[in-house]
N, C-alpha and C. Protein backbone atom coordinates (compact mmCIF):
# COMPACT_ATOMS: atom_id res chain seq x y z
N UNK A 1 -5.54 -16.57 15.49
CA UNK A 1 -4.59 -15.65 14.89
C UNK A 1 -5.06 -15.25 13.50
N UNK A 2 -4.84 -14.01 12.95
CA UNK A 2 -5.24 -13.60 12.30
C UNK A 2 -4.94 -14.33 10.66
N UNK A 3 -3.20 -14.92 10.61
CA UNK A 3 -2.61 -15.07 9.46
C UNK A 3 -3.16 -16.82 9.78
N UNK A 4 -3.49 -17.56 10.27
CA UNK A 4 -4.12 -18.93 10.40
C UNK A 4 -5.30 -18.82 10.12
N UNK A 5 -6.08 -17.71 10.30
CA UNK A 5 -7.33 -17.41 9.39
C UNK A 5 -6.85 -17.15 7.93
N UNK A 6 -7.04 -16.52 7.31
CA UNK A 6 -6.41 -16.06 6.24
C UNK A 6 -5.80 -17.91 5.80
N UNK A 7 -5.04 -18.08 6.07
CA UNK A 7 -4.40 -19.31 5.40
C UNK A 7 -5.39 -20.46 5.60
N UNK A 8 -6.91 -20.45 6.32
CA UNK A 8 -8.07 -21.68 5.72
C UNK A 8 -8.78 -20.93 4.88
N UNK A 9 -9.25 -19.90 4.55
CA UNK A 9 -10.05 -19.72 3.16
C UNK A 9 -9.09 -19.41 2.14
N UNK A 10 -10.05 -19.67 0.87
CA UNK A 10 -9.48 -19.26 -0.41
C UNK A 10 -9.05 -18.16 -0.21
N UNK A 11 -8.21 -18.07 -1.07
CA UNK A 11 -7.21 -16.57 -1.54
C UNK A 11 -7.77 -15.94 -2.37
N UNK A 12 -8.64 -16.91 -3.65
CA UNK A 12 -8.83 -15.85 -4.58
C UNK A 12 -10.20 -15.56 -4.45
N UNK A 13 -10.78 -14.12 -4.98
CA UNK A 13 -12.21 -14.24 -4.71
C UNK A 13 -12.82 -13.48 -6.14
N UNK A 14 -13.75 -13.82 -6.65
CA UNK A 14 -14.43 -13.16 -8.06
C UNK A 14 -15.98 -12.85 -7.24
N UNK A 15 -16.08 -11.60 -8.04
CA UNK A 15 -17.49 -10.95 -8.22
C UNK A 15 -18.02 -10.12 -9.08
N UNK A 16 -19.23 -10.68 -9.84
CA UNK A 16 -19.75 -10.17 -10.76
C UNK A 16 -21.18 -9.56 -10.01
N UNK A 17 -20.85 -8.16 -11.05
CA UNK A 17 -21.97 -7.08 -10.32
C UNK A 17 -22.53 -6.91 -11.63
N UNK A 18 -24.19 -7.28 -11.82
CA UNK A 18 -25.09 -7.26 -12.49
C UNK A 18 -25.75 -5.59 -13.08
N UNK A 19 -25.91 -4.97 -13.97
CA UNK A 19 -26.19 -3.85 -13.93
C UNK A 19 -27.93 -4.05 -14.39
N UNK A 20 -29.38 -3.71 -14.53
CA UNK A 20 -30.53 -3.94 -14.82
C UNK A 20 -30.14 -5.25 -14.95
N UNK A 21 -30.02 -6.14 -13.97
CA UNK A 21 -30.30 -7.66 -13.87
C UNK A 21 -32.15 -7.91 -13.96
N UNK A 22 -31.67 -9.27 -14.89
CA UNK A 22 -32.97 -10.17 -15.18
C UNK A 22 -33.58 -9.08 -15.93
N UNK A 23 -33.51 -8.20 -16.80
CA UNK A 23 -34.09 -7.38 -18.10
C UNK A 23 -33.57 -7.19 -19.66
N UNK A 24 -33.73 -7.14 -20.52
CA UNK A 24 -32.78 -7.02 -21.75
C UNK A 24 -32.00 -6.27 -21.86
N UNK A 25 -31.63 -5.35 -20.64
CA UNK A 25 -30.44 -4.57 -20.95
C UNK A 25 -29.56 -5.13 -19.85
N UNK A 26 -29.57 -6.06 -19.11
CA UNK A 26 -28.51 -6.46 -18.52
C UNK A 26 -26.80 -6.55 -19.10
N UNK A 27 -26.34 -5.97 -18.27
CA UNK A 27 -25.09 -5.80 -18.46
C UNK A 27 -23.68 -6.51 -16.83
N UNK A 28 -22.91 -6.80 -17.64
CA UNK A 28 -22.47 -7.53 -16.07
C UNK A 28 -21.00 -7.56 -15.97
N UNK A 29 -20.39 -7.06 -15.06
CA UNK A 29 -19.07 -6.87 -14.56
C UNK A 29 -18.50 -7.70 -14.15
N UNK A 30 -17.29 -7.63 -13.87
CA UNK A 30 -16.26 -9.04 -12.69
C UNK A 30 -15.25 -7.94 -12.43
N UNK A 31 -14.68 -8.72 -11.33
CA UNK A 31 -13.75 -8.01 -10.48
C UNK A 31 -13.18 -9.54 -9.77
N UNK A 32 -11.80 -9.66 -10.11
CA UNK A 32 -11.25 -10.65 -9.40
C UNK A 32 -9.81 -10.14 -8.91
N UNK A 33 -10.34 -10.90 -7.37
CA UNK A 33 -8.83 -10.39 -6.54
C UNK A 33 -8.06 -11.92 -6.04
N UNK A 34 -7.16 -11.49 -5.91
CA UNK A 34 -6.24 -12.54 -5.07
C UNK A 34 -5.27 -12.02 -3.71
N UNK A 35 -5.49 -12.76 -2.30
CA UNK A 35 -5.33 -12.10 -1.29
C UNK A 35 -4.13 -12.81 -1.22
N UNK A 36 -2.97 -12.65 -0.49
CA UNK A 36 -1.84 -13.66 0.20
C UNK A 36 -2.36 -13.81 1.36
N UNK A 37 -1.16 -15.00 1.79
CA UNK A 37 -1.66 -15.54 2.92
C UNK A 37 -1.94 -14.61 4.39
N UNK A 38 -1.56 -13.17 4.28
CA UNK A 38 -1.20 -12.32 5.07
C UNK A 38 -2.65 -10.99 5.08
N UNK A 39 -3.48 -11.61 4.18
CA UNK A 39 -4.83 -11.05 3.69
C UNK A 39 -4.44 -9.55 2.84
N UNK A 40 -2.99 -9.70 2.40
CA UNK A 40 -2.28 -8.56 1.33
C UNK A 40 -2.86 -8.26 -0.12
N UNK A 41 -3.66 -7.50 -0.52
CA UNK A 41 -3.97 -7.88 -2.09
C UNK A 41 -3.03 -7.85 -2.90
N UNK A 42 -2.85 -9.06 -3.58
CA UNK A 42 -1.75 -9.00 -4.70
C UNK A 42 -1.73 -8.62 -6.23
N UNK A 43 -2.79 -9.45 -6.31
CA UNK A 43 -3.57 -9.05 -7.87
C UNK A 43 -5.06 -8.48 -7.77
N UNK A 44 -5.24 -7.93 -8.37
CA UNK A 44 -7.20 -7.50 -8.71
C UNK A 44 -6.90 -7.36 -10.36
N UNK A 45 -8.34 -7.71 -10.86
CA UNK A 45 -8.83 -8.09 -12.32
C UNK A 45 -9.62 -7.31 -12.30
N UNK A 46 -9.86 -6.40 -13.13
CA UNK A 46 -11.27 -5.49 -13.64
C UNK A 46 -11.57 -5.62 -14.54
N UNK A 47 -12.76 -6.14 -15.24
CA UNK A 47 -13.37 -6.36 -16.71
C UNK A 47 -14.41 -5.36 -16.50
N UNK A 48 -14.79 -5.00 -18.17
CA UNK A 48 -15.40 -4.03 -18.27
C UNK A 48 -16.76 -4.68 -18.56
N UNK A 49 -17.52 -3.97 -18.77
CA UNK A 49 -19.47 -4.20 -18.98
C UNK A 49 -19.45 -5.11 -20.05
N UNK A 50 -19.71 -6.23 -20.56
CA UNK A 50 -19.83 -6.97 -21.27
C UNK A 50 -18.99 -7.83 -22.05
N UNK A 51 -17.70 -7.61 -21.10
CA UNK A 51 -16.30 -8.80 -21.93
C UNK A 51 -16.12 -9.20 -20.05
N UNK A 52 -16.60 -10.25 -19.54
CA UNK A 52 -16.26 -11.01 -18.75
C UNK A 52 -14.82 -11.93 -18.81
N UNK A 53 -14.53 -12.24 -20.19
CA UNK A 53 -12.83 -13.06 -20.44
C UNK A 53 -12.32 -12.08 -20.63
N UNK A 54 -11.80 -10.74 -21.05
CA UNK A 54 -10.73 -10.15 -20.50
C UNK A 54 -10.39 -9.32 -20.06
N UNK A 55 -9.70 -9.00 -18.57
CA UNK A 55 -9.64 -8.03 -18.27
C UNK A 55 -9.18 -6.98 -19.15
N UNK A 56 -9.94 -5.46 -18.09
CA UNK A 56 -9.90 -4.69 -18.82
C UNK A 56 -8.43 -4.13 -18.34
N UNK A 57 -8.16 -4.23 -16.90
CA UNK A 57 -6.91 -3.55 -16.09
C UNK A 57 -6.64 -4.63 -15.01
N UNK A 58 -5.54 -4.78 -14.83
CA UNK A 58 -5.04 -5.82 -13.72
C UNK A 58 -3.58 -4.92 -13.29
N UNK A 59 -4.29 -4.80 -11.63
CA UNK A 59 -3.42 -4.22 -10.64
C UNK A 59 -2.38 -5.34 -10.24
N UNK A 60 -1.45 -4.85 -9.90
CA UNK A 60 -0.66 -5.73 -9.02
C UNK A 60 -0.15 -5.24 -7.76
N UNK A 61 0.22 -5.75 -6.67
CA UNK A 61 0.58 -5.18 -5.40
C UNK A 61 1.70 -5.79 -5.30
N UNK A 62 3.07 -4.86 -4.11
CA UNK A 62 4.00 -6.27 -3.95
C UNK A 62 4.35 -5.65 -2.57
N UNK A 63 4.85 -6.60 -1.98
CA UNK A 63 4.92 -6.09 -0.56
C UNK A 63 6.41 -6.17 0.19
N UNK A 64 7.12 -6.15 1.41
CA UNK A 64 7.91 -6.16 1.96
C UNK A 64 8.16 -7.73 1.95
N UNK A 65 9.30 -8.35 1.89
CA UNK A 65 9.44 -10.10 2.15
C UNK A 65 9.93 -10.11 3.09
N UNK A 66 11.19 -9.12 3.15
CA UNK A 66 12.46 -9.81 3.79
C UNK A 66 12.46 -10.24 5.47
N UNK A 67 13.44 -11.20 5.87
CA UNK A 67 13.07 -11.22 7.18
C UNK A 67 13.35 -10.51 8.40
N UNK A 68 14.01 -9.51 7.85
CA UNK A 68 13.95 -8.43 8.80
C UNK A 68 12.68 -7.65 9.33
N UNK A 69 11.43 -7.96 8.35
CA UNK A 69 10.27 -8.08 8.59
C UNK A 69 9.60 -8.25 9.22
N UNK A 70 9.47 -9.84 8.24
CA UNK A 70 8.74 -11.08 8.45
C UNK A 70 8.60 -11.88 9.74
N UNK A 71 10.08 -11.14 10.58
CA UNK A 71 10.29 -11.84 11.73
C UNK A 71 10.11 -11.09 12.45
N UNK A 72 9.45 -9.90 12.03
CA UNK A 72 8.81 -8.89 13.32
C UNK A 72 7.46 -8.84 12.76
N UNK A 73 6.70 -9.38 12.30
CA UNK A 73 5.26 -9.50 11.71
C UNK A 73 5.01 -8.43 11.11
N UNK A 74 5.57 -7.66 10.35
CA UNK A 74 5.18 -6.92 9.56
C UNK A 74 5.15 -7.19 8.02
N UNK A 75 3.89 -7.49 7.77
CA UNK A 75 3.80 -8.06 6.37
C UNK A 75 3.18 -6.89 5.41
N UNK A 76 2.18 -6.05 6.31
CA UNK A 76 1.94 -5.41 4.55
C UNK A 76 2.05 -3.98 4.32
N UNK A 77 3.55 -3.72 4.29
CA UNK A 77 4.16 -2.77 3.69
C UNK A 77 4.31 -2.57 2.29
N UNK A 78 3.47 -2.31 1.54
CA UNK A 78 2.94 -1.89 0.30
C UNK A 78 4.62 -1.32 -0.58
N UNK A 79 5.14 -2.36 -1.37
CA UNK A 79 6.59 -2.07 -1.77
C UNK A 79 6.24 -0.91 -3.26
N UNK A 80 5.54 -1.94 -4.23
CA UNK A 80 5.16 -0.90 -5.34
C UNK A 80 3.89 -1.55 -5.83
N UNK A 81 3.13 -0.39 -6.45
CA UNK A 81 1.70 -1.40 -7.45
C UNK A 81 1.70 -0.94 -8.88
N UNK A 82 1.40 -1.87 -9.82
CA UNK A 82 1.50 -1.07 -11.19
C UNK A 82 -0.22 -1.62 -11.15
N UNK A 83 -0.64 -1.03 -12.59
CA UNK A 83 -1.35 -0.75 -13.14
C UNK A 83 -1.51 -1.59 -15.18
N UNK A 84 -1.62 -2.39 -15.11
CA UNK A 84 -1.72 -2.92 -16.77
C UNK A 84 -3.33 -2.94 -17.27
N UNK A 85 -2.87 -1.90 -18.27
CA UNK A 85 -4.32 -1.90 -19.43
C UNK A 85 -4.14 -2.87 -20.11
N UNK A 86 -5.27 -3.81 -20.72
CA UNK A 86 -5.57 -4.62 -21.55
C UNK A 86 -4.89 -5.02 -22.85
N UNK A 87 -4.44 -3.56 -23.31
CA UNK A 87 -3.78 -3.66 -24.67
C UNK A 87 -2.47 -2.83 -24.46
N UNK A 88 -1.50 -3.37 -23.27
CA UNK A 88 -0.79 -2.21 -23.00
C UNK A 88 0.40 -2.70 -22.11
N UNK A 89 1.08 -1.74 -21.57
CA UNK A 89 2.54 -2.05 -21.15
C UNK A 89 2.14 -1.74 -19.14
N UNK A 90 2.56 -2.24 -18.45
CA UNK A 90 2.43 -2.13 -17.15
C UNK A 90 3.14 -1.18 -16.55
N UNK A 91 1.78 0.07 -15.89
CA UNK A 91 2.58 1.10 -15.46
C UNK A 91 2.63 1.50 -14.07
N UNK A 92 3.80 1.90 -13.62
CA UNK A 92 4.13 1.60 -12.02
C UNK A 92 3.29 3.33 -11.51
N UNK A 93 2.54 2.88 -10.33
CA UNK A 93 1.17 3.50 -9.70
C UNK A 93 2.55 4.20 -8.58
N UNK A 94 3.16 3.33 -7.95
CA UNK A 94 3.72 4.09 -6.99
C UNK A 94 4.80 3.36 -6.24
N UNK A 95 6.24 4.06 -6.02
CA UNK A 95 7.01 2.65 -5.57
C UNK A 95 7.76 3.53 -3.84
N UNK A 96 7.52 2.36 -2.94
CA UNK A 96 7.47 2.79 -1.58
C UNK A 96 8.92 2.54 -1.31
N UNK A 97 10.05 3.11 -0.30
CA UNK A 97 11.21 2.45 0.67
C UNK A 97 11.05 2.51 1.50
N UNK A 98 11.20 1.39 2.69
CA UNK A 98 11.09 1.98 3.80
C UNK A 98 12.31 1.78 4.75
N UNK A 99 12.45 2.55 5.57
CA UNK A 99 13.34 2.78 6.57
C UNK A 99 14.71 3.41 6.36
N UNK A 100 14.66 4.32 5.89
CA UNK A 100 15.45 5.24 5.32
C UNK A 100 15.11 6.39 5.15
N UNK A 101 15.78 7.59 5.70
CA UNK A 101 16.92 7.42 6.49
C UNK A 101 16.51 7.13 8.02
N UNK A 102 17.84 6.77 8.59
CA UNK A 102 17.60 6.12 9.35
C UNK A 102 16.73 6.75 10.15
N UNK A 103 16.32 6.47 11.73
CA UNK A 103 16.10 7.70 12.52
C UNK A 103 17.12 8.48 13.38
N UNK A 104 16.95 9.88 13.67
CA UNK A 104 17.34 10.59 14.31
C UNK A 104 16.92 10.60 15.71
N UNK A 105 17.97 10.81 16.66
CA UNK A 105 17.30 11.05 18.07
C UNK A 105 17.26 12.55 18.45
N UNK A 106 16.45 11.87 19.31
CA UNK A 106 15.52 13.07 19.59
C UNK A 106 15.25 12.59 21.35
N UNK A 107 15.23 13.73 22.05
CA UNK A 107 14.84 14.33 23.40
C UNK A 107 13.03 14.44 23.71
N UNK A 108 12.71 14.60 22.32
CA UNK A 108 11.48 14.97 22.51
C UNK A 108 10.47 14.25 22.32
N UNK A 109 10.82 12.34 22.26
CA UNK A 109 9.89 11.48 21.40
C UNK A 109 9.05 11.35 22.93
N UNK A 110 7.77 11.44 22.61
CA UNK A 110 6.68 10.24 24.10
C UNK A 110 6.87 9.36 23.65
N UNK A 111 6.72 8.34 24.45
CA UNK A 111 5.87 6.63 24.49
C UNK A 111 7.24 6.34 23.92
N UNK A 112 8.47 6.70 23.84
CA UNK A 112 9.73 5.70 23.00
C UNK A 112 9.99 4.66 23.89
N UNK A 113 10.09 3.68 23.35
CA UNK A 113 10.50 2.40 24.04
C UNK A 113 12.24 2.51 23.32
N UNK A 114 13.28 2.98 24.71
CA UNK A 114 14.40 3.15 24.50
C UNK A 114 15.42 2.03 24.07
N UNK A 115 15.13 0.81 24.19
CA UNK A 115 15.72 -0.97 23.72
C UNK A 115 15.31 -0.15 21.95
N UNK A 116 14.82 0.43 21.31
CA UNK A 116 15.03 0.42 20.28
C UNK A 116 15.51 1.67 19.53
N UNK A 117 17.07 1.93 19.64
CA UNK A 117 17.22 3.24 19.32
C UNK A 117 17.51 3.20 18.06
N UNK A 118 18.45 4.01 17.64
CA UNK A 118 18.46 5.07 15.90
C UNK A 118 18.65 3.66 15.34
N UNK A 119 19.89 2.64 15.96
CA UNK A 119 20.67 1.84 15.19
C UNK A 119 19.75 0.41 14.88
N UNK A 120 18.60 0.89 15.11
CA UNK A 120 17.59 -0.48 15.01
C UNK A 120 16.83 -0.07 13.69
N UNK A 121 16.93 -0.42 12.92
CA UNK A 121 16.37 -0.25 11.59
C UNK A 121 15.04 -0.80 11.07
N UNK A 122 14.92 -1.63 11.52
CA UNK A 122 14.26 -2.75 10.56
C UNK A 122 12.52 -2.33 11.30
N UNK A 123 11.62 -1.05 11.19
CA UNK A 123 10.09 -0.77 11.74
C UNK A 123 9.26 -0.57 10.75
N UNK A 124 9.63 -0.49 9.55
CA UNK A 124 8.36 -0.38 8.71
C UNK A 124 8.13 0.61 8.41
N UNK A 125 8.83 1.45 8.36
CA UNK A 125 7.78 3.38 7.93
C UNK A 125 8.73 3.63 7.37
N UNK A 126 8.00 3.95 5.94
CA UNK A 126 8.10 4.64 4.85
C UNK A 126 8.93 6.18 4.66
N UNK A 127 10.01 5.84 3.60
CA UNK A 127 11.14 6.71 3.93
C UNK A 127 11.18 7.05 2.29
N UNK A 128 10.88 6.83 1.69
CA UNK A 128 10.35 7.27 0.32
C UNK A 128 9.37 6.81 -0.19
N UNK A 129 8.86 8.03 -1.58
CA UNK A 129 7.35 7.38 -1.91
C UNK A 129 7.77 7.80 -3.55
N UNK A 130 7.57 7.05 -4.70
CA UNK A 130 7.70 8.15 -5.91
C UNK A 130 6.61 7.38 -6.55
N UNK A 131 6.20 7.93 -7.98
CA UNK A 131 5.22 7.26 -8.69
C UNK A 131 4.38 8.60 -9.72
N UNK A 132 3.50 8.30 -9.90
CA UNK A 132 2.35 8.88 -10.36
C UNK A 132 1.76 10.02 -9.27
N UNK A 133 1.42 9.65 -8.97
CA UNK A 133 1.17 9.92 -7.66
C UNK A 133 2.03 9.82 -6.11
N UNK A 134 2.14 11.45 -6.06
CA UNK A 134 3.22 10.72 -4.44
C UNK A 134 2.90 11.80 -3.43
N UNK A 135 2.92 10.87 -2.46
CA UNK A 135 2.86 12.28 -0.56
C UNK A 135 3.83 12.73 -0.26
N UNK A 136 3.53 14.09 -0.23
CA UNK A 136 5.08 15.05 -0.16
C UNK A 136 5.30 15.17 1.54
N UNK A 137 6.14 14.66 1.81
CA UNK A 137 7.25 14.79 3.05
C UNK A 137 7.24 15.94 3.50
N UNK A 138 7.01 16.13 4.65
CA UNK A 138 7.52 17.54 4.98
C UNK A 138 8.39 17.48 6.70
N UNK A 139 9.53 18.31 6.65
CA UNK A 139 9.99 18.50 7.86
C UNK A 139 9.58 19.62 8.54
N UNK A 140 9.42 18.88 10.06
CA UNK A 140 8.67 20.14 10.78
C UNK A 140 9.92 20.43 11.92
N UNK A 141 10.22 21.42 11.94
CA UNK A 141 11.39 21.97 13.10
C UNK A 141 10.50 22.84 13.98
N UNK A 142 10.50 22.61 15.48
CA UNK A 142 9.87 23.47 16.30
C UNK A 142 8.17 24.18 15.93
N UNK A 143 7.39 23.05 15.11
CA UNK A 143 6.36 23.59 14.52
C UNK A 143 5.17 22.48 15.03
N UNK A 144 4.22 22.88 15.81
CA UNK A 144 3.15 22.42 16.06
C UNK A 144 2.70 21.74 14.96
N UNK A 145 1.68 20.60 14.64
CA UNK A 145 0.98 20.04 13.48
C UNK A 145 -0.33 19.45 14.16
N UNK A 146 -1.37 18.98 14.53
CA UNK A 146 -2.33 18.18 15.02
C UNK A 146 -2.27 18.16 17.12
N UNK A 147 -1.65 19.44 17.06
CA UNK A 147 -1.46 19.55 18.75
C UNK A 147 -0.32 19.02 19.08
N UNK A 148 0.46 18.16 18.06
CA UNK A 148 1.69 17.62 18.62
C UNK A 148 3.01 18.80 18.49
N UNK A 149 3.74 18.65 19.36
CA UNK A 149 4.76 20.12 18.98
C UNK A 149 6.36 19.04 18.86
N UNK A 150 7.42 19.17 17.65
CA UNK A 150 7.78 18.40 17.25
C UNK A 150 9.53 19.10 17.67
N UNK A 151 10.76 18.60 17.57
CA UNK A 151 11.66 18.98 18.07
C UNK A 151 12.79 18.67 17.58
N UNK A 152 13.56 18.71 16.29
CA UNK A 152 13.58 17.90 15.55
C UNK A 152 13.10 17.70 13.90
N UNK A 153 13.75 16.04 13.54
CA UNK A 153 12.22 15.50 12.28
C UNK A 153 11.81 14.83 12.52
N UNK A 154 10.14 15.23 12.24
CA UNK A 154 9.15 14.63 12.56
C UNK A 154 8.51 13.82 11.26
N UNK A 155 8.39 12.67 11.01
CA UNK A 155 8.45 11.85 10.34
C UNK A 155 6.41 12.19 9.81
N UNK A 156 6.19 13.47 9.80
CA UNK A 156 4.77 13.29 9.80
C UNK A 156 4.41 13.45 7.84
N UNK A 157 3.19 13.16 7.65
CA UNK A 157 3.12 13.51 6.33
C UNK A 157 1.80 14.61 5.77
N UNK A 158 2.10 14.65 4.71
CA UNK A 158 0.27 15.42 4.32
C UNK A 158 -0.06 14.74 3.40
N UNK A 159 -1.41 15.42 3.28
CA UNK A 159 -2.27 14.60 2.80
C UNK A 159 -2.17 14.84 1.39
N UNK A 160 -2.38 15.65 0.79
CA UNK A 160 -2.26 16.28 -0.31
C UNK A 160 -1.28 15.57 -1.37
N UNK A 161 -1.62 15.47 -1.93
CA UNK A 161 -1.19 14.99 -3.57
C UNK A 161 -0.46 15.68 -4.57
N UNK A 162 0.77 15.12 -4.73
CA UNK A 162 1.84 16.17 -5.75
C UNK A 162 1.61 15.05 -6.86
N UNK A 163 1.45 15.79 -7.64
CA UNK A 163 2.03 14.84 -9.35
C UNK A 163 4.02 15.16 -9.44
N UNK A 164 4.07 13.79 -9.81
CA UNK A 164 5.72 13.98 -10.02
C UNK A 164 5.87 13.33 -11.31
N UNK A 165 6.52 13.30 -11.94
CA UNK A 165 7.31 12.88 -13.14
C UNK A 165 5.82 12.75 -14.05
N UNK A 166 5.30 14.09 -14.37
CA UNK A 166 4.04 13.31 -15.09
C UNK A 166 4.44 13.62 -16.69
């Protein structure tokens, strides 16, 4: 199983990347992460070219707990990640909800496995996104997208990148 792997190796892992190694201009990086037991990244450390003790930026990740989840194996639903500079205040990268609103039925879903209709909540997909950076939602009514033709909302997204609250 995947999470019984994950839970015999270490969690945390460091790597230093050498720049003209073994010459007088060597210069040398680190990068330290820490995985959960679910192989989720929680923390990463970035130091810059020649200060190995302190980071320069430390990410943080946080994920879904609850057991409405946990007890359907869904562990890494990406909740929010900030961003902390070195000499600085921690700033939130992007903060996720999921399962909201609820779903709508629809006539037109394939492959639905019907034991789980509107009033079953608890699947994991992302029902808001805000941040720095966020993927703009779009509803498609009676509009083809990737060959699929949709009937309804279609929970699809784009790719494309809006700046919000900048």
């Amino acid at each position: 199983m995947l999470h019984s792997l994950f839970a015999q190796f270490q969690r945390m892992r460091a790597v230093v990347t050498k720049l003209n190694p073994n010459t007088s201009s060597e210069a040398d990086t680190k990068t330290v992460q820490m995985l959960d037991t679910y192989g989720n990244l929680t923390w990463s450390q970035v130091y810059d070219y020649g200060n190995l003790s302190t980071p320069a930026r430390t990410y943080n990740n946080y994920y879904l707990t609850g057991s409405n989840y946990t007890s359907r194996n869904i562990y890494n639903r990406l909740t929010s990640a900030t961003v902390t500079p070195a000499a600085g205040s921690a700033i939130t990268v992007v903060t996720n909800s999921y399962d909201y609103p609820p779903p709508q039925a629809t006539q037109a879903t394939l492959m639905h496995d019907p034991t789980y209709g509107t009033s079953f909540l608890y699947r994991g997909n992302v029902g808001q996104t805000t941040g720095i950076i966020a993927i703009r939602k779009i509803d498609l009514r009676e509009e083809s997208y990737a060959g699929l033709v949709c009937s309804g909302f279609c929970p699809l997204f784009r790719r494309d990148a809006v700046r919000v609250n900048s």
